[in-house]
C-alpha atoms as a PDB file:
ATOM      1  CA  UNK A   1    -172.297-130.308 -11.879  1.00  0.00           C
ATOM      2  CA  UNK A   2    -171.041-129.625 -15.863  1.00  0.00           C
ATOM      3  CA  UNK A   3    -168.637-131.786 -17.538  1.00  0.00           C
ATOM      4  CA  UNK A   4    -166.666-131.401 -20.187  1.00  0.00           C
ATOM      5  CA  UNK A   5    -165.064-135.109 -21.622  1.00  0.00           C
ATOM      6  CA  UNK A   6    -165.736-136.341 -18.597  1.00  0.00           C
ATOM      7  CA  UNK A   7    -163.729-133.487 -17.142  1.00  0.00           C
ATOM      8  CA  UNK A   8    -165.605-131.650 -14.453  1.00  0.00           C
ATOM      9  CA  UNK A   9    -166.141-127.461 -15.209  1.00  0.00           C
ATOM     10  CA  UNK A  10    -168.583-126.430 -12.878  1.00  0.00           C
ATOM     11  CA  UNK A  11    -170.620-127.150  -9.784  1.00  0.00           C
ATOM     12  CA  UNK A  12    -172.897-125.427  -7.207  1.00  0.00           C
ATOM     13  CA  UNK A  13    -174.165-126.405  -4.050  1.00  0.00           C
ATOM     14  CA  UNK A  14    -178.229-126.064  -2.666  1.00  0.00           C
ATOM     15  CA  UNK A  15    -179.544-127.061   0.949  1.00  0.00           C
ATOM     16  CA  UNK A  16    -182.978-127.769   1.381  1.00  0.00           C
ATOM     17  CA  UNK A  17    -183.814-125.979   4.882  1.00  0.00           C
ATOM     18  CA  UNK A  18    -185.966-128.994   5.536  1.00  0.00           C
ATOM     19  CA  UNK A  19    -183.233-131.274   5.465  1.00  0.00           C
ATOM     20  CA  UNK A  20    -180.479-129.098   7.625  1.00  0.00           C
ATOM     21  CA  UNK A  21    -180.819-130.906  10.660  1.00  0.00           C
ATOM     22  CA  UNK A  22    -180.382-134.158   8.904  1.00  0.00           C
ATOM     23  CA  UNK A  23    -176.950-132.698   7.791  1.00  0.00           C
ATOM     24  CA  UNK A  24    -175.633-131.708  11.100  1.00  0.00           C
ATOM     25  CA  UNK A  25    -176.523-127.667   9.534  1.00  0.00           C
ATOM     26  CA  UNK A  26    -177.953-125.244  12.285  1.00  0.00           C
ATOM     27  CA  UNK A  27    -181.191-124.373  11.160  1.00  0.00           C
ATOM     28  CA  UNK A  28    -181.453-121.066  13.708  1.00  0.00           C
ATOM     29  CA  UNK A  29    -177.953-119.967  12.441  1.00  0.00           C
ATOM     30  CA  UNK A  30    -178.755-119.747   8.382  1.00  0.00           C
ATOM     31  CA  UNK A  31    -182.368-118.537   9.486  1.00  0.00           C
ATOM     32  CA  UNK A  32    -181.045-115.699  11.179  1.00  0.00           C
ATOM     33  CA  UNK A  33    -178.112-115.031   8.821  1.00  0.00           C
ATOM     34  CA  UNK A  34    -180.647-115.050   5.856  1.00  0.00           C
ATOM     35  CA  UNK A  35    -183.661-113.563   7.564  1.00  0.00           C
ATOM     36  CA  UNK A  36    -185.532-116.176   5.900  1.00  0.00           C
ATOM     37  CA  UNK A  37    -188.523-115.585   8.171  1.00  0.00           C
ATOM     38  CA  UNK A  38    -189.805-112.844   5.716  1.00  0.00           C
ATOM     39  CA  UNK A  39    -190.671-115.560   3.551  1.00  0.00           C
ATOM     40  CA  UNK A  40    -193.478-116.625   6.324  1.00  0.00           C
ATOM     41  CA  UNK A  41    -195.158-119.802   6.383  1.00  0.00           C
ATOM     42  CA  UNK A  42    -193.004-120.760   3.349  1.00  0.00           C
ATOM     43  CA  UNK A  43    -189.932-121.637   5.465  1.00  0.00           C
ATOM     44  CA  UNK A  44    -188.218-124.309   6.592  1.00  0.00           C
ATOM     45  CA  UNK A  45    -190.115-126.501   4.316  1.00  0.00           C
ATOM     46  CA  UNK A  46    -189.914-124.602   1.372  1.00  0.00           C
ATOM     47  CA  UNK A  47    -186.865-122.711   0.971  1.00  0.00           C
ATOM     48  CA  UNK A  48    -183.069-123.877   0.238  1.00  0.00           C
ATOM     49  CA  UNK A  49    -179.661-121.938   0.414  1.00  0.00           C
ATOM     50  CA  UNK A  50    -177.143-121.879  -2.669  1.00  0.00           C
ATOM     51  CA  UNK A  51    -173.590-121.718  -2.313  1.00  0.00           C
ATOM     52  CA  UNK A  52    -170.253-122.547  -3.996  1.00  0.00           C
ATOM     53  CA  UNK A  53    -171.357-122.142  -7.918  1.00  0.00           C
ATOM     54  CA  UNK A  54    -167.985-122.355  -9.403  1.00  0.00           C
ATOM     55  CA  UNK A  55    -167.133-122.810 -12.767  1.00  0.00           C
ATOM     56  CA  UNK A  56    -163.376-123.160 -14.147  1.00  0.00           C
ATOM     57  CA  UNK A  57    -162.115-120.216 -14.730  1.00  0.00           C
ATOM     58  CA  UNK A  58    -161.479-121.445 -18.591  1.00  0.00           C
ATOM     59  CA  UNK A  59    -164.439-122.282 -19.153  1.00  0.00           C
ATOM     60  CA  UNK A  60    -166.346-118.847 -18.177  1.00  0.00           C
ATOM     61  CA  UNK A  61    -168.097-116.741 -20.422  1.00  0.00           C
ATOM     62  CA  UNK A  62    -169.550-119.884 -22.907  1.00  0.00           C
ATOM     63  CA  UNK A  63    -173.268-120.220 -20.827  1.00  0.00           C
ATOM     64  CA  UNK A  64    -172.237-123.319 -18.651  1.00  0.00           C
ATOM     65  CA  UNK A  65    -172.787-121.013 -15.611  1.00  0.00           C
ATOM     66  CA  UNK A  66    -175.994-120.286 -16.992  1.00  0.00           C
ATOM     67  CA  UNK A  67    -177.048-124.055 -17.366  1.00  0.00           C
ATOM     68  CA  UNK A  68    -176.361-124.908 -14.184  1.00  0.00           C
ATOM     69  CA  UNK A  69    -178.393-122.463 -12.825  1.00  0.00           C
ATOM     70  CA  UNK A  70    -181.368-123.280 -15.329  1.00  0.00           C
ATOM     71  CA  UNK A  71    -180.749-126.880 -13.931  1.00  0.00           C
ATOM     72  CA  UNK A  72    -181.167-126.082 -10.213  1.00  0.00           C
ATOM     73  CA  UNK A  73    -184.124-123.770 -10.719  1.00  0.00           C
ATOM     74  CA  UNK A  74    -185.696-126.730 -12.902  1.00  0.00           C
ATOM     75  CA  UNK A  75    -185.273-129.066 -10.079  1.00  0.00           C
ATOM     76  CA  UNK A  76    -185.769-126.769  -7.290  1.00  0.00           C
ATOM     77  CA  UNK A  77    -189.211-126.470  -9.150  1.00  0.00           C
ATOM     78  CA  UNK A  78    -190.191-129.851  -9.217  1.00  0.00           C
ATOM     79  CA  UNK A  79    -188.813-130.226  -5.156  1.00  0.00           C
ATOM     80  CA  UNK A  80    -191.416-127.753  -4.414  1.00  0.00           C
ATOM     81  CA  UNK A  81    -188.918-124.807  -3.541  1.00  0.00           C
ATOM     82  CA  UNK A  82    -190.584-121.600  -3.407  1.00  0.00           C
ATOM     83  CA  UNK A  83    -187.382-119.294  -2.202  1.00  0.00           C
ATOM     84  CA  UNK A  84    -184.140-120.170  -2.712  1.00  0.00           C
ATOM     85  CA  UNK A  85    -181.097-117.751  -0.497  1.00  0.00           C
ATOM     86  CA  UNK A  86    -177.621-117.470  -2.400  1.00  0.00           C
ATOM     87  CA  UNK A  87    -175.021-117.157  -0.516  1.00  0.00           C
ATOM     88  CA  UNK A  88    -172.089-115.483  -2.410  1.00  0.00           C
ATOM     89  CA  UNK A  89    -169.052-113.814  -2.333  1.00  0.00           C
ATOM     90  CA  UNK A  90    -167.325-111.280  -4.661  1.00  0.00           C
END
C-alpha cells in the first residue's frame, strides 16, 4: 500500500497459488482461468495472481503506481515467485 500523511493512495493485491487453499481460493478455478499450467513445474508453488492495483485517482501520473509495483516485484523476488498472473480490467 502507498501513503500519503498517513492518508492511504494506493494499494494492490497478490495471491501466492501456494497459499489459495488456505484462503478458501479455488486453486482449479484461477489455474484454468490463467492457464497457469504453461508455466510447468513452476506452478502452484511458484506463481501468484495480482489484482486490484488502485491508486487515487489524484494522485496518478506522479510514479506511486510505479513504486508499488517495484515493491511487489522486490518481494515477490525474495518469496521465490517465478511468474506472477495480473488480473486486470480496463
Amino acid at each position: 500500500m502507498a501513503l500519503n500523511h498517513n492518508e492511504l493512495v494506493g494499494t494492490i493485491r497478490c495471491n501466492y497459488t501456494k497459499n489459495l487453499e488456505l484462503e478458501n481460493l479455488d486453486l482449479d478455478y484461477y489455474a484454468k482461468q490463467y492457464q497457469m499450467e504453461k508455466v510447468g513445474d513452476a506452478h502452484p508453488l511458484y506463481t501468484s495472481i495480482t489484482g486490484r492495483f488502485m491508486v487515487q485517482s489524484n494522485f496518478r501520473g506522479n510514479g506511486i503506481g510505479l513504486k508499488i509495483i517495484q515493491a511487489l516485484y522486490k518481494q515477490q523476488l525474495l518469496d521465490g515467485i517465478k511468474f506472477d498472473f495480473i488480473d486486470a480490467e480496463a
